[in-house]
PDB file of N, CA and C in Angstrom:
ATOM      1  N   UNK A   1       3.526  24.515  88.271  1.00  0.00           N
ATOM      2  CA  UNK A   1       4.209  25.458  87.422  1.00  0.00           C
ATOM      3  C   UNK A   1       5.218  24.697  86.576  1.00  0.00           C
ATOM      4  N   UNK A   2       5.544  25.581  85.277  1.00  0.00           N
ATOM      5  CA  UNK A   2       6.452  24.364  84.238  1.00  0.00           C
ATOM      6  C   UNK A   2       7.603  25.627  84.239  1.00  0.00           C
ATOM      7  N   UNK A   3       8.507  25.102  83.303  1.00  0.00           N
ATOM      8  CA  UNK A   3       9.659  25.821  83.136  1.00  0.00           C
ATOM      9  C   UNK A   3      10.445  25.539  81.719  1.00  0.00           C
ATOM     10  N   UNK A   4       9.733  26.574  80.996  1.00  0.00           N
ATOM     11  CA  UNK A   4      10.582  25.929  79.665  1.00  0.00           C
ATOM     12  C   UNK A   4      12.100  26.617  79.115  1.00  0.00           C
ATOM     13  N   UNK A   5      13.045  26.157  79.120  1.00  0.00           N
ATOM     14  CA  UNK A   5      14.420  26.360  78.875  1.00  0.00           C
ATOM     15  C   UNK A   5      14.548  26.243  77.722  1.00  0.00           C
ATOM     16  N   UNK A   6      15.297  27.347  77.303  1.00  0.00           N
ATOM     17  CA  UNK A   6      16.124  26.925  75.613  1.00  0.00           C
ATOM     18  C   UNK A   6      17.263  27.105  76.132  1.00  0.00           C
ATOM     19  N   UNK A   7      18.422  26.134  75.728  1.00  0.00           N
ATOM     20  CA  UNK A   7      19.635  26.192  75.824  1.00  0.00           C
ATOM     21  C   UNK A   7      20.645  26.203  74.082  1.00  0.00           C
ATOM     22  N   UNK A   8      21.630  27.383  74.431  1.00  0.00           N
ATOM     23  CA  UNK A   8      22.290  27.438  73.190  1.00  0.00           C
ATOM     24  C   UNK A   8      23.450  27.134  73.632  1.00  0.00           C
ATOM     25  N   UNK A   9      23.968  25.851  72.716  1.00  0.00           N
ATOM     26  CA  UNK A   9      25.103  25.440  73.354  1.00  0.00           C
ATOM     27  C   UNK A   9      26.357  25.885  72.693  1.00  0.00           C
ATOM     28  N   UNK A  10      27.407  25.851  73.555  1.00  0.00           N
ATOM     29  CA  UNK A  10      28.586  26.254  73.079  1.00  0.00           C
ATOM     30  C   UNK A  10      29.345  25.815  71.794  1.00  0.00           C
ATOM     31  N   UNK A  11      29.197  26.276  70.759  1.00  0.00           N
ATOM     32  CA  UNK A  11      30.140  25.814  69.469  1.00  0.00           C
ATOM     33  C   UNK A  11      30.776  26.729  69.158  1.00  0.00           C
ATOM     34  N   UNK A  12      32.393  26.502  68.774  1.00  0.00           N
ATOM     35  CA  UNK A  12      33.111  26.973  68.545  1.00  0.00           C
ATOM     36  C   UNK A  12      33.329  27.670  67.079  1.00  0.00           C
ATOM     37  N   UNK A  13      33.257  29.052  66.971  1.00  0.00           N
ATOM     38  CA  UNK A  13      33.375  29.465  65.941  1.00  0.00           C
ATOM     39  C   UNK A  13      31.656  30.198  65.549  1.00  0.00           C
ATOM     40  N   UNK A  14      30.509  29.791  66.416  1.00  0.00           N
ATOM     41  CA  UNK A  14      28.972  30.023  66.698  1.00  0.00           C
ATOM     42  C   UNK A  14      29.067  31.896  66.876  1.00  0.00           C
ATOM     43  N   UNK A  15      27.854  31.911  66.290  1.00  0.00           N
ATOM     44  CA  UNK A  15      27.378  33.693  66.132  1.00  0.00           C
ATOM     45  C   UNK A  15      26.326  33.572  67.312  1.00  0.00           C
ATOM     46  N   UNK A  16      26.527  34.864  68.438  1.00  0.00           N
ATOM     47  CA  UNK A  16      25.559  34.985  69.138  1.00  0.00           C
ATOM     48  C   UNK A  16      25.655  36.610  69.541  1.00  0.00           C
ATOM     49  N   UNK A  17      24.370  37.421  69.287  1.00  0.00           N
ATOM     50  CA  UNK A  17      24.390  38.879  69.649  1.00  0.00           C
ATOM     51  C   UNK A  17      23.749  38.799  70.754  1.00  0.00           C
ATOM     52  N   UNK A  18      24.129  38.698  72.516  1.00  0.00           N
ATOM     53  CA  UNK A  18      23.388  38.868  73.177  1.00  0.00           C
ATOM     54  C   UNK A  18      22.907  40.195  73.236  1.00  0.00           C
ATOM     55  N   UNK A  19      23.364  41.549  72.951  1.00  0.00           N
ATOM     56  CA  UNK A  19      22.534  42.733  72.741  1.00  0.00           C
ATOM     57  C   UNK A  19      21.319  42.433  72.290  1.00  0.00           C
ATOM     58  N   UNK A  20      21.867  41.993  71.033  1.00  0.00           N
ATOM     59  CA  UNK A  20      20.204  41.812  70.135  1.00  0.00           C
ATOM     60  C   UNK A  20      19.164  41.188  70.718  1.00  0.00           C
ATOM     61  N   UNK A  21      19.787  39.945  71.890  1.00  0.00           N
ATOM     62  CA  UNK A  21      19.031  38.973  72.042  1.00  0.00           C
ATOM     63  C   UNK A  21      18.096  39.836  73.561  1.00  0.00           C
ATOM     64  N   UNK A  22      18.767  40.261  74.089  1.00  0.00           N
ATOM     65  CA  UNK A  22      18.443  41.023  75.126  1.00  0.00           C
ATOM     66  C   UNK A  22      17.439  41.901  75.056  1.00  0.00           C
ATOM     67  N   UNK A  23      17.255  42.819  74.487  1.00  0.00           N
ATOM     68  CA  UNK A  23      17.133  44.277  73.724  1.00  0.00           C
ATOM     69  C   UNK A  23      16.290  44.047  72.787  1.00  0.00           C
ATOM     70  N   UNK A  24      16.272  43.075  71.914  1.00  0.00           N
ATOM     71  CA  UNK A  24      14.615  42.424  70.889  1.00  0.00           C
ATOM     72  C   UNK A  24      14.311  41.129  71.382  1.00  0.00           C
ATOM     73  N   UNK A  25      15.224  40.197  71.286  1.00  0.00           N
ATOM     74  CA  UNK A  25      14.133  39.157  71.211  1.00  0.00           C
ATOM     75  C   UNK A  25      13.431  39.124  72.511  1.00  0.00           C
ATOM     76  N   UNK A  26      14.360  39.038  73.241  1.00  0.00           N
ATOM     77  CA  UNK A  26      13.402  38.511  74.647  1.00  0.00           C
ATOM     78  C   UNK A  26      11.966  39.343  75.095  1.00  0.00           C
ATOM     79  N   UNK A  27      12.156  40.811  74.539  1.00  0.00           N
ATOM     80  CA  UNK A  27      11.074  42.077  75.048  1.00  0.00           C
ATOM     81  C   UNK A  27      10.158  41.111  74.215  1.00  0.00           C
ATOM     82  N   UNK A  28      10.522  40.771  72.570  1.00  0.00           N
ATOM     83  CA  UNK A  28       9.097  40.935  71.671  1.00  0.00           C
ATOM     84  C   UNK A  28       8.675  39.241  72.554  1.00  0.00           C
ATOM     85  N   UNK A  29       9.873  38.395  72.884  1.00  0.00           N
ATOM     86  CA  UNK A  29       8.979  36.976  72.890  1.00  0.00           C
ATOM     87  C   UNK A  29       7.828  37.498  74.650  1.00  0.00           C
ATOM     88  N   UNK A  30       8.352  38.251  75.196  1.00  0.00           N
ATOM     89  CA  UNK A  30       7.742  38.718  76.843  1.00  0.00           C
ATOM     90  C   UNK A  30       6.445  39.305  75.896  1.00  0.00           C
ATOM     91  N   UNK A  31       6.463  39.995  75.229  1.00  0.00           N
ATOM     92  CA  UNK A  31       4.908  40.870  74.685  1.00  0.00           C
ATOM     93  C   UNK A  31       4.180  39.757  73.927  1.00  0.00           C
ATOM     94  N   UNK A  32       4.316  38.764  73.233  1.00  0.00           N
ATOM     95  CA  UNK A  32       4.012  37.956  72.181  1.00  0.00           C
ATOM     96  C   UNK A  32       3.242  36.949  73.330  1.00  0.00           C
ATOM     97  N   UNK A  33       3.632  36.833  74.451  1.00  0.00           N
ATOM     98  CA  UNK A  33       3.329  35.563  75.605  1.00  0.00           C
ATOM     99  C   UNK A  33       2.930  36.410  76.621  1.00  0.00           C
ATOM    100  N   UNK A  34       2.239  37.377  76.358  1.00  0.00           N
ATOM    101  CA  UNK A  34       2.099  38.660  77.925  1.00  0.00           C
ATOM    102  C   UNK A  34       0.639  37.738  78.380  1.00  0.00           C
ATOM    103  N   UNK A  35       0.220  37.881  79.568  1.00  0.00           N
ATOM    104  CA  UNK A  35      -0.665  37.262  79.564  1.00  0.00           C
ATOM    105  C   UNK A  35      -0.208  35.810  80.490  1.00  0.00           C
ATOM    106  N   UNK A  36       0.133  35.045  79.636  1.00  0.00           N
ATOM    107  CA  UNK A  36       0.864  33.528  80.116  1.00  0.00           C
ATOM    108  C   UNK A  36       1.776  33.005  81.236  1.00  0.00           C
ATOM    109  N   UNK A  37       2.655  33.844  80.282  1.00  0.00           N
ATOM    110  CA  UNK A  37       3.756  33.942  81.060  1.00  0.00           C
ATOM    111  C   UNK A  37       3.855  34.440  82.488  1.00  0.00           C
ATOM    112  N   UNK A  38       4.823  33.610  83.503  1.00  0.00           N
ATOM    113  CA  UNK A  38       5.025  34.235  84.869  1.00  0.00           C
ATOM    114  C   UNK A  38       6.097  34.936  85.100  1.00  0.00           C
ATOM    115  N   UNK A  39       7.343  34.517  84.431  1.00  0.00           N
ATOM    116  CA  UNK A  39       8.166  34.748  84.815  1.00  0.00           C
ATOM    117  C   UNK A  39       9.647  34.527  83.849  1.00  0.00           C
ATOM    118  N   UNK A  40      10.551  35.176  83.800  1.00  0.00           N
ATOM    119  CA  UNK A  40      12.039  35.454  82.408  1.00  0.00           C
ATOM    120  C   UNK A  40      13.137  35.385  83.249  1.00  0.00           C
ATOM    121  N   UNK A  41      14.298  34.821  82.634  1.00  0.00           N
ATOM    122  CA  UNK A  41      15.611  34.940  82.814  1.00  0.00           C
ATOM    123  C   UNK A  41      16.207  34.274  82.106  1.00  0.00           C
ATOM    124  N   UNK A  42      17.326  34.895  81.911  1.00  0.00           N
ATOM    125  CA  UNK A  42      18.715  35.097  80.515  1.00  0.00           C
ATOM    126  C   UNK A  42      19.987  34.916  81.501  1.00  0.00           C
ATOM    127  N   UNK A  43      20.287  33.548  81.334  1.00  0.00           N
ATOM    128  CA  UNK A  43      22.043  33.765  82.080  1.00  0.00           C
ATOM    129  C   UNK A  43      23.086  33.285  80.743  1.00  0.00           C
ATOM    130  N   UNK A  44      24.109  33.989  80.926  1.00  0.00           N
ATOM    131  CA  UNK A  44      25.042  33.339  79.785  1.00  0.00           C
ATOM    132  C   UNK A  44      26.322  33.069  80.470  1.00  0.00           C
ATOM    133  N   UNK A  45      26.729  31.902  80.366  1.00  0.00           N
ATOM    134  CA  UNK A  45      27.915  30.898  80.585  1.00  0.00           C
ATOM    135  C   UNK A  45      28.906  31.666  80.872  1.00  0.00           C
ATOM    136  N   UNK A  46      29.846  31.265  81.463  1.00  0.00           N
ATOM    137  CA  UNK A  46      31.039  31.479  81.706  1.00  0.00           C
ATOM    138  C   UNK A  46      32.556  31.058  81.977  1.00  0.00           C
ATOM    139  N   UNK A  47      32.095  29.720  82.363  1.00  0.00           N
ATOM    140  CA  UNK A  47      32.820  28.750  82.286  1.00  0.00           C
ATOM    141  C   UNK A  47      32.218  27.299  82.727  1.00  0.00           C
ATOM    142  N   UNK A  48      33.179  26.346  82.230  1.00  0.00           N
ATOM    143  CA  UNK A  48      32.559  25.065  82.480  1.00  0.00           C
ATOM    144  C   UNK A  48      32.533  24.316  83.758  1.00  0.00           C
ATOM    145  N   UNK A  49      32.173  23.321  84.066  1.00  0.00           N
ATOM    146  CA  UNK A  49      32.213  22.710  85.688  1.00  0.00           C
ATOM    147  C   UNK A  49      33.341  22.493  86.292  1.00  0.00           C
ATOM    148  N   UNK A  50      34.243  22.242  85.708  1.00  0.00           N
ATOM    149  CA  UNK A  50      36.052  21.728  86.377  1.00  0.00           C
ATOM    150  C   UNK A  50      37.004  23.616  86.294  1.00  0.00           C
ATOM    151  N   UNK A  51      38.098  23.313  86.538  1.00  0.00           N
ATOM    152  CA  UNK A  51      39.012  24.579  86.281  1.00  0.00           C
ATOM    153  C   UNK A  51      39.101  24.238  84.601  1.00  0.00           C
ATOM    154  N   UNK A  52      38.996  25.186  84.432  1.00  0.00           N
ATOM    155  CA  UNK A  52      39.796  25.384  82.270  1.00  0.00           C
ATOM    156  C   UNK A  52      38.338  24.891  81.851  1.00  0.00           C
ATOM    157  N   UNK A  53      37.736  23.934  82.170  1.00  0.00           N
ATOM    158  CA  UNK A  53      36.843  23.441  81.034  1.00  0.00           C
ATOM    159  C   UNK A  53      35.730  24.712  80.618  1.00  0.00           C
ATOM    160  N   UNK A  54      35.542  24.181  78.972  1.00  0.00           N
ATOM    161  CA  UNK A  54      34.712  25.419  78.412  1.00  0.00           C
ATOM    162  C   UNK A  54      33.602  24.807  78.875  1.00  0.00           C
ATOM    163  N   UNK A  55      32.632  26.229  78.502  1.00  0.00           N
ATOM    164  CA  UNK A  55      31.174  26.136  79.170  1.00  0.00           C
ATOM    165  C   UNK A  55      30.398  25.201  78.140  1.00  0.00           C
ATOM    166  N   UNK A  56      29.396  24.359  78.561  1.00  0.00           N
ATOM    167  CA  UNK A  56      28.654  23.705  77.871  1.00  0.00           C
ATOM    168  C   UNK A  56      27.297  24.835  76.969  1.00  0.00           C
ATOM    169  N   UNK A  57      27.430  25.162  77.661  1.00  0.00           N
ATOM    170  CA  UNK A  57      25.927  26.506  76.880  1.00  0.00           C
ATOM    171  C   UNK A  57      26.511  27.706  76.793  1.00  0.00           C
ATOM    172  N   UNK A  58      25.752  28.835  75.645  1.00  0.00           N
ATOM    173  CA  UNK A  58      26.841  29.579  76.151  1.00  0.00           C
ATOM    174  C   UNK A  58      25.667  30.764  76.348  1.00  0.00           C
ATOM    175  N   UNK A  59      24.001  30.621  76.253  1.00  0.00           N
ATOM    176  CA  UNK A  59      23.292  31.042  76.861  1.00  0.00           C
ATOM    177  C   UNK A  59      22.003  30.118  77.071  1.00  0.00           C
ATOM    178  N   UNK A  60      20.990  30.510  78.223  1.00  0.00           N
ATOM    179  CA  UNK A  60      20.377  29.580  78.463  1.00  0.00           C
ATOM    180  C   UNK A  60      19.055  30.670  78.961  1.00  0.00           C
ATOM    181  N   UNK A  61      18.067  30.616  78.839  1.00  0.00           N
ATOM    182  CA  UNK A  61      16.460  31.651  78.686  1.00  0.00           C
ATOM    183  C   UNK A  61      15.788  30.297  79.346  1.00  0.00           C
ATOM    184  N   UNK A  62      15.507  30.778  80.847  1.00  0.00           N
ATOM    185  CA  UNK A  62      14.189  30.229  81.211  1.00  0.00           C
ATOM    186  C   UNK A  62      12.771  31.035  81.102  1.00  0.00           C
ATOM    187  N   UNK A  63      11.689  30.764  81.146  1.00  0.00           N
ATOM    188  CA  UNK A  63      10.069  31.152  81.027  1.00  0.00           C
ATOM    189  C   UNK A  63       9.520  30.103  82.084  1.00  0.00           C
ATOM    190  N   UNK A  64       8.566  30.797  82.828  1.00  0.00           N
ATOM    191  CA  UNK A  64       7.504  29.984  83.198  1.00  0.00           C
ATOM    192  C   UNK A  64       6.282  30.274  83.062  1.00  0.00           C
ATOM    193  N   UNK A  65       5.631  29.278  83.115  1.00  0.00           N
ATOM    194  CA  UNK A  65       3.953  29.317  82.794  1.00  0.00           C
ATOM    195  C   UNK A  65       3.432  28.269  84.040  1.00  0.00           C
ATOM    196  N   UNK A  66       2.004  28.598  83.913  1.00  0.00           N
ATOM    197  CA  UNK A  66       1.067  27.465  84.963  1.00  0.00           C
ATOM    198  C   UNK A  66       1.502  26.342  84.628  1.00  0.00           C
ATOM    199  N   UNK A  67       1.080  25.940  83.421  1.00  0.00           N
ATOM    200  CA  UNK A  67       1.144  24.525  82.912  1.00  0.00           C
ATOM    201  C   UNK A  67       1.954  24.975  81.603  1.00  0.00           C
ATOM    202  N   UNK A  68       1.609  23.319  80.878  1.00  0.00           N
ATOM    203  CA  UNK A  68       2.691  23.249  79.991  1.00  0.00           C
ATOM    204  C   UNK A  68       0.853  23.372  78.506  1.00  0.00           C
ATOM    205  N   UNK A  69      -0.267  23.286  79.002  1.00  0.00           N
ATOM    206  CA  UNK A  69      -1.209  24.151  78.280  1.00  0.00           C
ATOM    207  C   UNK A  69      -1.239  25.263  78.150  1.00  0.00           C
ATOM    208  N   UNK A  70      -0.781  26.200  79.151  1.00  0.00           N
ATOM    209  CA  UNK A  70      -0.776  27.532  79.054  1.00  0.00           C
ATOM    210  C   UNK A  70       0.150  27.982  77.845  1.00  0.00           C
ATOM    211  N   UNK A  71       1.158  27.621  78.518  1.00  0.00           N
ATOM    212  CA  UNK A  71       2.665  27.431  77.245  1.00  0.00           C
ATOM    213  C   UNK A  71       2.225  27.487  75.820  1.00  0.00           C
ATOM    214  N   UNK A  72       1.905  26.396  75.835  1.00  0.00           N
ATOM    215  CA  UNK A  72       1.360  25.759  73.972  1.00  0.00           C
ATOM    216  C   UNK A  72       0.196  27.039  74.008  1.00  0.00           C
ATOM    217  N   UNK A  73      -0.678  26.940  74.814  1.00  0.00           N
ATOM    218  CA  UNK A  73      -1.687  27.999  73.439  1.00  0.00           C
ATOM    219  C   UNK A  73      -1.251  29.435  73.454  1.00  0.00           C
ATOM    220  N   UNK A  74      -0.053  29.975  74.354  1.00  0.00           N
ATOM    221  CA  UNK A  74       0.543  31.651  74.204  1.00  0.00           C
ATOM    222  C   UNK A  74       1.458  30.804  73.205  1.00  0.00           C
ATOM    223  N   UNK A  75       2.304  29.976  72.941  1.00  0.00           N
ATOM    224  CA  UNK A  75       3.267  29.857  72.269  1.00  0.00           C
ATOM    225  C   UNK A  75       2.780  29.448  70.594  1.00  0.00           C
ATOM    226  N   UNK A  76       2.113  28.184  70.801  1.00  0.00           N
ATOM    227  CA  UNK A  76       1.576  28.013  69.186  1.00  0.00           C
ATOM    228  C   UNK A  76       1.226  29.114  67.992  1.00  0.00           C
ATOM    229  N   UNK A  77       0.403  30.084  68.603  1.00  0.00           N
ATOM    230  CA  UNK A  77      -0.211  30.812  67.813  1.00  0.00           C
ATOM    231  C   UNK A  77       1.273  31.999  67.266  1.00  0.00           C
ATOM    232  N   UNK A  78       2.077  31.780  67.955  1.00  0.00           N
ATOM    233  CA  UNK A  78       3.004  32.617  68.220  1.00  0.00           C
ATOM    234  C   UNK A  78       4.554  32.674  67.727  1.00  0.00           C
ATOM    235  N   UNK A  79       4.975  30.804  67.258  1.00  0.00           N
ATOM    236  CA  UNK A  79       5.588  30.375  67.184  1.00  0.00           C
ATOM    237  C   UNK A  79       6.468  30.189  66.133  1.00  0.00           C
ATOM    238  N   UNK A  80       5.617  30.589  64.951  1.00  0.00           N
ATOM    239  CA  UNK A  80       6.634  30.977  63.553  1.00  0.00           C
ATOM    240  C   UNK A  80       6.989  32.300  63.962  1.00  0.00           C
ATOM    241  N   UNK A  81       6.555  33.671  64.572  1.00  0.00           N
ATOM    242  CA  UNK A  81       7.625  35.205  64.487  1.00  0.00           C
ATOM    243  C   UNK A  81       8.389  34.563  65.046  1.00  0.00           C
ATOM    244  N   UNK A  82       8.264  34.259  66.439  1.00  0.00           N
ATOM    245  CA  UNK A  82       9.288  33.831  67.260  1.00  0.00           C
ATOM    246  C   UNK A  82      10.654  33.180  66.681  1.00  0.00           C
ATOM    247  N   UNK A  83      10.299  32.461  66.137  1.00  0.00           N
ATOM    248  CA  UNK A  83      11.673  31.301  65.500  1.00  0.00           C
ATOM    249  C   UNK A  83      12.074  32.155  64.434  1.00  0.00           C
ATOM    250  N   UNK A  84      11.651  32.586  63.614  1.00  0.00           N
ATOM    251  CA  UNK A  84      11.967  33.945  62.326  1.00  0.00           C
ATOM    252  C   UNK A  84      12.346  34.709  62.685  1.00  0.00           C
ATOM    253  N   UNK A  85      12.858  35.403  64.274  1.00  0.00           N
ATOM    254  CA  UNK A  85      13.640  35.906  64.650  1.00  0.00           C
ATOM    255  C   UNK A  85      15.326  35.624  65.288  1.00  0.00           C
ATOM    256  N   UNK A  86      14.976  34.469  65.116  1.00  0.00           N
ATOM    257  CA  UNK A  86      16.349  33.778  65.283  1.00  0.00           C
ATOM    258  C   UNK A  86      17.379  33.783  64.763  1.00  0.00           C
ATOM    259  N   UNK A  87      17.398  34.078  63.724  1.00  0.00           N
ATOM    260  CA  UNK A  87      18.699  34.154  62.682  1.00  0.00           C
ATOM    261  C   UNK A  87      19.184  35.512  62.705  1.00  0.00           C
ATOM    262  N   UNK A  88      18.464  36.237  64.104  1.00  0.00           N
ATOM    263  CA  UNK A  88      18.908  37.704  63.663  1.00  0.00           C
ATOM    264  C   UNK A  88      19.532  37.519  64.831  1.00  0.00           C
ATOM    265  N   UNK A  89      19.748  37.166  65.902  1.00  0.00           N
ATOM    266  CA  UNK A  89      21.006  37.319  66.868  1.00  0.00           C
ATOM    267  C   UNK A  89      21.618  35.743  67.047  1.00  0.00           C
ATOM    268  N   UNK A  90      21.738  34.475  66.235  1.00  0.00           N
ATOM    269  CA  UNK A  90      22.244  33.536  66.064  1.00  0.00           C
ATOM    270  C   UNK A  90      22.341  32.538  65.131  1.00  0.00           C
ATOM    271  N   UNK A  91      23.639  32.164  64.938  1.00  0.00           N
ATOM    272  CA  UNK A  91      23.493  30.739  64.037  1.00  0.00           C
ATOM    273  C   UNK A  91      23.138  29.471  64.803  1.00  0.00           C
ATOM    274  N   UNK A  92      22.812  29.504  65.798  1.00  0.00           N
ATOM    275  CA  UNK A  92      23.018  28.238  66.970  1.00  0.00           C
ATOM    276  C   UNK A  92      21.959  27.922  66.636  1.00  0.00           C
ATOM    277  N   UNK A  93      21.676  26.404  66.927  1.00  0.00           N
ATOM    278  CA  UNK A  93      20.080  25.462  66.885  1.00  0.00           C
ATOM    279  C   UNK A  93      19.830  25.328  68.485  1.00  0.00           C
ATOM    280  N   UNK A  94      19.031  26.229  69.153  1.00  0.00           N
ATOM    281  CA  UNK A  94      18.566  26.028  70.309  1.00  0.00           C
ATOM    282  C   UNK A  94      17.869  24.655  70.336  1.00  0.00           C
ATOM    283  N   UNK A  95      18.136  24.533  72.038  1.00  0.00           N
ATOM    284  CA  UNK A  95      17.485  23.238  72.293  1.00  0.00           C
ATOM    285  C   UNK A  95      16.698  23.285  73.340  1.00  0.00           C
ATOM    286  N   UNK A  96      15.150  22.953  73.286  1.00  0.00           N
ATOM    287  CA  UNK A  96      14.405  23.159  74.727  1.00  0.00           C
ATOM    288  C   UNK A  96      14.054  22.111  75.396  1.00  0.00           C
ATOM    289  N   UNK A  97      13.653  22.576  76.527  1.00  0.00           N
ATOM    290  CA  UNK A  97      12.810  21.480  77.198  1.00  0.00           C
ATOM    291  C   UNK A  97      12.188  22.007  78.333  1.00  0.00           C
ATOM    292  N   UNK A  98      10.843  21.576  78.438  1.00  0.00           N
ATOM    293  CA  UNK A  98       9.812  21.818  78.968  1.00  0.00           C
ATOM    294  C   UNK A  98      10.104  21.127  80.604  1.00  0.00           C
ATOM    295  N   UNK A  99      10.318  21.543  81.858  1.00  0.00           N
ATOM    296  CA  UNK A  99       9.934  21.021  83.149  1.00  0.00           C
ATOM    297  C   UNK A  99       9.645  21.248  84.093  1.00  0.00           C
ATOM    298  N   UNK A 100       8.897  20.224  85.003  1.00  0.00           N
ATOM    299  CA  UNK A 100       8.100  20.751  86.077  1.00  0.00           C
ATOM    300  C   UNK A 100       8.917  21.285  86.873  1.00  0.00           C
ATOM    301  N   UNK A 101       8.636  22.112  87.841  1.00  0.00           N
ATOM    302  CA  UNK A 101       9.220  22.861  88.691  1.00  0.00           C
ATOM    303  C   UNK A 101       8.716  22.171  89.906  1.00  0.00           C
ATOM    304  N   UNK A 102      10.101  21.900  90.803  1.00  0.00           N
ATOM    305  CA  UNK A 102       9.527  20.893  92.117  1.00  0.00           C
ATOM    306  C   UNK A 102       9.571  21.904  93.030  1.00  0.00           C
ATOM    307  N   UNK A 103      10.507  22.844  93.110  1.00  0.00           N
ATOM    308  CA  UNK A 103      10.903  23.817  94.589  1.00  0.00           C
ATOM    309  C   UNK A 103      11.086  24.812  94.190  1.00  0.00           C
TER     310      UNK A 103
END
């Protein structure tokens, strides 16, 4: 099983609607990948690792799939709405990464 993460990291002064993100994106990207997909979750930051320090992300969307083939062919075909919805609950440049799941 893989695990692909987008992380939006914390910048100061950054636009983020988690309503929106909650409430559209995630339903349409879950219907767009139905099929593929195993499994969703949305946590958003709260604070950073020490006392006071700010959070490094300030939301983070895991997905899993079988493989990281499964992924690519629900995601490719799929992958310009997906990103063309982005500018509607953020200015942030998400960052992903694809990994295996050990446990």
């Amino acid at each position: 099983m893989i695990k692909v993460s987008v992380f939006y990291p914390n910048k100061e002064g950054a636009r983020f609607d988690m309503k929106y993100y909650l409430e559209k994106h995630m339903p349409m990207v879950r219907q767009k990948m139905a099929g593929a997909m195993r499994g969703m979750g949305v946590e958003q930051g709260i604070a950073g690792g020490a006392p006071g320090a700010p959070l490094t992300y300030r939301v983070i969307a895991h997905m899993t799939f079988d493989s990281v083939e499964a992924f690519q062919s629900a995601f490719g075909p799929q992958a310009e709405s997906i990103m063309a919805d982005v500018p509607n609950y953020t200015d942030l440049q998400p960052i992903v990464q694809i990994s295996e799941v050990k446990l």
